[in-house]
Each structure stands twice: as C-alpha cells, then as structure tokens.
C-alpha atoms as a PDB file:
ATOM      1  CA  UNK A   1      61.739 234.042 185.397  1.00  0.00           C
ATOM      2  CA  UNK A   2      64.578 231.874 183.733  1.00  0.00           C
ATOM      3  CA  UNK A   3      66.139 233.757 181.273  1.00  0.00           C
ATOM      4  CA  UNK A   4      69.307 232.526 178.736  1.00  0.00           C
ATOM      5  CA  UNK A   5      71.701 235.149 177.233  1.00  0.00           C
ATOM      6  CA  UNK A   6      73.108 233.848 173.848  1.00  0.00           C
ATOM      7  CA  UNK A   7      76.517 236.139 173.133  1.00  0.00           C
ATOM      8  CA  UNK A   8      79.000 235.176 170.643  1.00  0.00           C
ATOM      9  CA  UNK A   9      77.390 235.253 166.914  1.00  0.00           C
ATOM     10  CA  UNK A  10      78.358 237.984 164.342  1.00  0.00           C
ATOM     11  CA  UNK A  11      80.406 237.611 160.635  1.00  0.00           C
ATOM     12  CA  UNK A  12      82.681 235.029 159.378  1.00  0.00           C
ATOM     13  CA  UNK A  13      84.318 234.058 156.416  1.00  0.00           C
ATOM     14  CA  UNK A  14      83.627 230.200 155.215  1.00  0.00           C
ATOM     15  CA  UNK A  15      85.667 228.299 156.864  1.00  0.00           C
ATOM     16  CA  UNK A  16      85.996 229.972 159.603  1.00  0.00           C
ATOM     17  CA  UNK A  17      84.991 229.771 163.410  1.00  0.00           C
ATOM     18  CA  UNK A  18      82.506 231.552 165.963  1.00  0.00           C
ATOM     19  CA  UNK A  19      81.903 230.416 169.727  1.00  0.00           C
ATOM     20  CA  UNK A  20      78.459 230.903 170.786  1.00  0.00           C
ATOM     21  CA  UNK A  21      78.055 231.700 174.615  1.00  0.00           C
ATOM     22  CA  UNK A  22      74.728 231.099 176.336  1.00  0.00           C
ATOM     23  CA  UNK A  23      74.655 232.220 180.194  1.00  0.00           C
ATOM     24  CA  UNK A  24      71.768 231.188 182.313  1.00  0.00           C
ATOM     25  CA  UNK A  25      70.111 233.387 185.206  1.00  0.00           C
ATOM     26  CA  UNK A  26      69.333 230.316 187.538  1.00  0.00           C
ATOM     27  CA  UNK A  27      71.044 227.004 188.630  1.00  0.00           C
ATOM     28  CA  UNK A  28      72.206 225.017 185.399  1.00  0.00           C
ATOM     29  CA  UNK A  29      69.502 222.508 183.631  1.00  0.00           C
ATOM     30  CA  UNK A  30      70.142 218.609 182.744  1.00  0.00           C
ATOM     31  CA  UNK A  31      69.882 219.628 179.517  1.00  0.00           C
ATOM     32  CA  UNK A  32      71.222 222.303 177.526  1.00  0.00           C
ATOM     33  CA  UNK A  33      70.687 222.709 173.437  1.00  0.00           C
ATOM     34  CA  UNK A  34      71.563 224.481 170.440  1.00  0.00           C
ATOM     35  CA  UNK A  35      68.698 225.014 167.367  1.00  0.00           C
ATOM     36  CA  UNK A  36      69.437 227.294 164.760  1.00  0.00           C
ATOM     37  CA  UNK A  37      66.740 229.171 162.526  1.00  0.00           C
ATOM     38  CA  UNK A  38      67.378 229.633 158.818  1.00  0.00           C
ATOM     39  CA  UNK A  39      66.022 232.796 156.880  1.00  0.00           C
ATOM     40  CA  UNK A  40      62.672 231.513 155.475  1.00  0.00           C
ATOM     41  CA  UNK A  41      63.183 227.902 157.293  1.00  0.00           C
ATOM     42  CA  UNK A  42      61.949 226.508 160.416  1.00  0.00           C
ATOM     43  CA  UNK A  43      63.974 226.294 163.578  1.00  0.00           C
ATOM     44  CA  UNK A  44      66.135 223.095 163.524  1.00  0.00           C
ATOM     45  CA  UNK A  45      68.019 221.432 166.462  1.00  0.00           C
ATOM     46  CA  UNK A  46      71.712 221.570 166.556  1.00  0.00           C
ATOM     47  CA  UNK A  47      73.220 219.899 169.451  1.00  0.00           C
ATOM     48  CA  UNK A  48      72.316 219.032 172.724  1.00  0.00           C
ATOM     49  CA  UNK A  49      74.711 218.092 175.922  1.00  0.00           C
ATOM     50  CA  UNK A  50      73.598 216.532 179.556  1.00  0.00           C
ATOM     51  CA  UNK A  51      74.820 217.698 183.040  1.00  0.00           C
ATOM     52  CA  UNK A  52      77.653 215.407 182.696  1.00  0.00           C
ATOM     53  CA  UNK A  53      79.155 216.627 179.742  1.00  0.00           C
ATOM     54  CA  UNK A  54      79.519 213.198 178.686  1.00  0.00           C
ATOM     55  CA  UNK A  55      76.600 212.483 176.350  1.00  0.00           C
ATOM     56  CA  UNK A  56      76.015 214.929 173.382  1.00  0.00           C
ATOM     57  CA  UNK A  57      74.066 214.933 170.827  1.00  0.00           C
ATOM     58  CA  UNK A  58      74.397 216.699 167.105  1.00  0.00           C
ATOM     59  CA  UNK A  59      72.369 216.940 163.823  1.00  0.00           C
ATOM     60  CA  UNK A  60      74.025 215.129 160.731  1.00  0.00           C
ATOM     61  CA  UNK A  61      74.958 218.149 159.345  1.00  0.00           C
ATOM     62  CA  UNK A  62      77.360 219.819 162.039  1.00  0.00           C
ATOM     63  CA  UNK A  63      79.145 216.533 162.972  1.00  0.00           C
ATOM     64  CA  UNK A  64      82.836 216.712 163.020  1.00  0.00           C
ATOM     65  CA  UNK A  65      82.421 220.737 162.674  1.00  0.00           C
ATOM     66  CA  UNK A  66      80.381 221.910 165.882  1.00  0.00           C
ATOM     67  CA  UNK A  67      81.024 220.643 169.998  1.00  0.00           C
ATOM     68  CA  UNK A  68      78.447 221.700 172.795  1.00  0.00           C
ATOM     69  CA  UNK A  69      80.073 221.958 176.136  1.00  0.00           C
ATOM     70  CA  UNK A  70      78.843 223.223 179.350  1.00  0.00           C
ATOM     71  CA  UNK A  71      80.469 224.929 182.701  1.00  0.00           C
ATOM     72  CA  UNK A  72      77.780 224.184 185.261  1.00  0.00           C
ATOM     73  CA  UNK A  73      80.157 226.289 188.064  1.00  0.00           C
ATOM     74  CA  UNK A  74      79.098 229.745 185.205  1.00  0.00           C
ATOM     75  CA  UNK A  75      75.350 228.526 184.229  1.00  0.00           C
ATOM     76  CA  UNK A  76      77.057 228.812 180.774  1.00  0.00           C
ATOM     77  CA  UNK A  77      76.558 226.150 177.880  1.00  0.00           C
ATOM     78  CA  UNK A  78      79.089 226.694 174.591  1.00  0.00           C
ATOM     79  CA  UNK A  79      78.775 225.998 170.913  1.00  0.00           C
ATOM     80  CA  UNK A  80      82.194 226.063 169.274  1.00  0.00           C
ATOM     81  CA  UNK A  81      81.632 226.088 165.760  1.00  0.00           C
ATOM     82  CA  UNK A  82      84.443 225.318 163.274  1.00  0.00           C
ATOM     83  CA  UNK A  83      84.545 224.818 159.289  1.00  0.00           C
ATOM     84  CA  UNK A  84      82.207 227.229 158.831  1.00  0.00           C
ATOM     85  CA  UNK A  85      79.623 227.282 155.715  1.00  0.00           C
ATOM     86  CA  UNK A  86      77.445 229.520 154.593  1.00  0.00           C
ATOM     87  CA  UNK A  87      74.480 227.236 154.908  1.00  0.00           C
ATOM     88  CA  UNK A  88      75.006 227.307 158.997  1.00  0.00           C
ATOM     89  CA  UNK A  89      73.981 231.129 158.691  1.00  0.00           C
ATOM     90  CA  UNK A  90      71.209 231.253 160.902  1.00  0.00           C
ATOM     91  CA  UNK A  91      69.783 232.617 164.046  1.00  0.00           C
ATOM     92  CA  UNK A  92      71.049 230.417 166.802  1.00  0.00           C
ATOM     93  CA  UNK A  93      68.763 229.905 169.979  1.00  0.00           C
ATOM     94  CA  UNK A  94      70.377 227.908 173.062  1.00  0.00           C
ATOM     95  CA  UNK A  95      67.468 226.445 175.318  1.00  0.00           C
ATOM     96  CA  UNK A  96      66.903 224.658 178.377  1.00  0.00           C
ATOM     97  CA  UNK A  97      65.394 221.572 179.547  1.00  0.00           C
ATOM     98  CA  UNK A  98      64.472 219.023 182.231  1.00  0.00           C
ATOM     99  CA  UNK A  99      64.566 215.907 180.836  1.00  0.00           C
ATOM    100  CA  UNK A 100      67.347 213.842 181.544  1.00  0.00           C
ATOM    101  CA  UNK A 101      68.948 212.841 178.366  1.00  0.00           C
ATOM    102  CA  UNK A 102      69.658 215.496 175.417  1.00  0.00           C
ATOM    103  CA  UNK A 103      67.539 215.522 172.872  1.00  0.00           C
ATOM    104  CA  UNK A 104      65.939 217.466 169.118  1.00  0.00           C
ATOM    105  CA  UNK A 105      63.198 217.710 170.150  1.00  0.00           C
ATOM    106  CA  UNK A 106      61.598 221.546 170.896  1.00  0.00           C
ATOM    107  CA  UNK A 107      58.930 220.676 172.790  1.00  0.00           C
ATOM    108  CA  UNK A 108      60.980 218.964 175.768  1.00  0.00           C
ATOM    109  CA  UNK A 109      62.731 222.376 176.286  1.00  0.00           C
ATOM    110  CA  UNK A 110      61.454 225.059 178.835  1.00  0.00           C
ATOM    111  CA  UNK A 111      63.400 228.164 178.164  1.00  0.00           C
ATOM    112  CA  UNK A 112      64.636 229.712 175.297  1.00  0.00           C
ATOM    113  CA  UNK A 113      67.019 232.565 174.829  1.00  0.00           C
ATOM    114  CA  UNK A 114      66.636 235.267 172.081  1.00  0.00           C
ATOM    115  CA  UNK A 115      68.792 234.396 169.746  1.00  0.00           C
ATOM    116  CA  UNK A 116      72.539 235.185 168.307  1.00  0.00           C
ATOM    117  CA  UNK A 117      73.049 235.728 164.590  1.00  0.00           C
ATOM    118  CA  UNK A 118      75.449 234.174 162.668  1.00  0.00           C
ATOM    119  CA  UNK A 119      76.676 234.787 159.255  1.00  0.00           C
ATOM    120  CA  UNK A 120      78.457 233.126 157.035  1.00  0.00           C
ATOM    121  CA  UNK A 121      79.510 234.747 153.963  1.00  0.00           C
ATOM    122  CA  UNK A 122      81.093 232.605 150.751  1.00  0.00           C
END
C-alpha cells in the first residue's frame, strides 16, 4: 500500500511563507502534484512536476508565488510557497501519478496523502 506523508502546513501571517513536505513510502512516481481544498470549496489542483524536474506545471493563481520540486534519491516532492494570502488557506493534498507528463487533472492520480493545513491569516 502506497502511502504519501504531507508535513509542513500550520499558521502564517500574509505574506509570508510555508514549505510543504510530502514523503512517499515506495520508489518515486513520474508525476508528483499539489491540490489544495478550500473550506466549503472543492479540491483544486495546484502544481504538478515530472521525474525530471524540468517540466512543472501551476494554476493561474499561485504563479510567481508557489515552486514544486522533487528529490527522487528521498521519495520526497516540495511545495515552497511564498507571498502568502489568505485565500491559499486550504487543506493541501500532494498525490501521485503514472502518467508521464504533469497534469490538473484528479483522476490521472493514484495516491493521495491526507492532507496538511495551511492558514493564512490577514
């Protein structure tokens, strides 16, 4: 059974910056992603990154603010999240998949971890 430890939410300021950790219990996937789930909104994708670490992929919204990166030697996938606003608080879910390319979409992921909260207070 795959299973993906998120690690790394908690409080912050706006403007501020968290670094969401998301560890992996068996060999690293092609693709790794961020969503995040809003109180009273549906899940929404955030980023996703290949096994290269060269092509990434981000929603409007976090562009310029948020990089995915992955260490495939720790199983571990990153989301370092700057410029914080209160409309990123969420609960963050990192997932895994086997396709090839990184992409939004929730279906094409396979695992998903619990979840991290993150807060974002004005």
């Amino acid at each position: 059974q795959v299973q993906l430890v998120e690690s790394g939410g908690g409080l912050v300021q706006a403007g501020g910056s968290l670094t969401l950790s998301c560890e992996a219990s068996e060999r690293p996937f092609s693709v790794m992603g961020w969503f995040r789930q809003a109180p009273g909104k549906e899940r929404r994708f955030v980023a996703a990154i290949d096994w290269s670490a060269v092509i990434t992929r981000y929603t409007d919204s976090v562009k310029g603010r948020f990089t995915i990166s992955r260490d495939n030697a720790k199983n571990t996938v990153y989301l370092q999240m700057t410029s914080l606003k209160p409309d990123d608080t969420a609960i963050y879910y990192c997932a895994a998949s086997t396709r090839l390319l990184p992409t939004d979409q929730e279906t094409d992921y396979n695992y998903w971890g619990q979840g991290t909260q993150v807060t974002v207070s004005s």
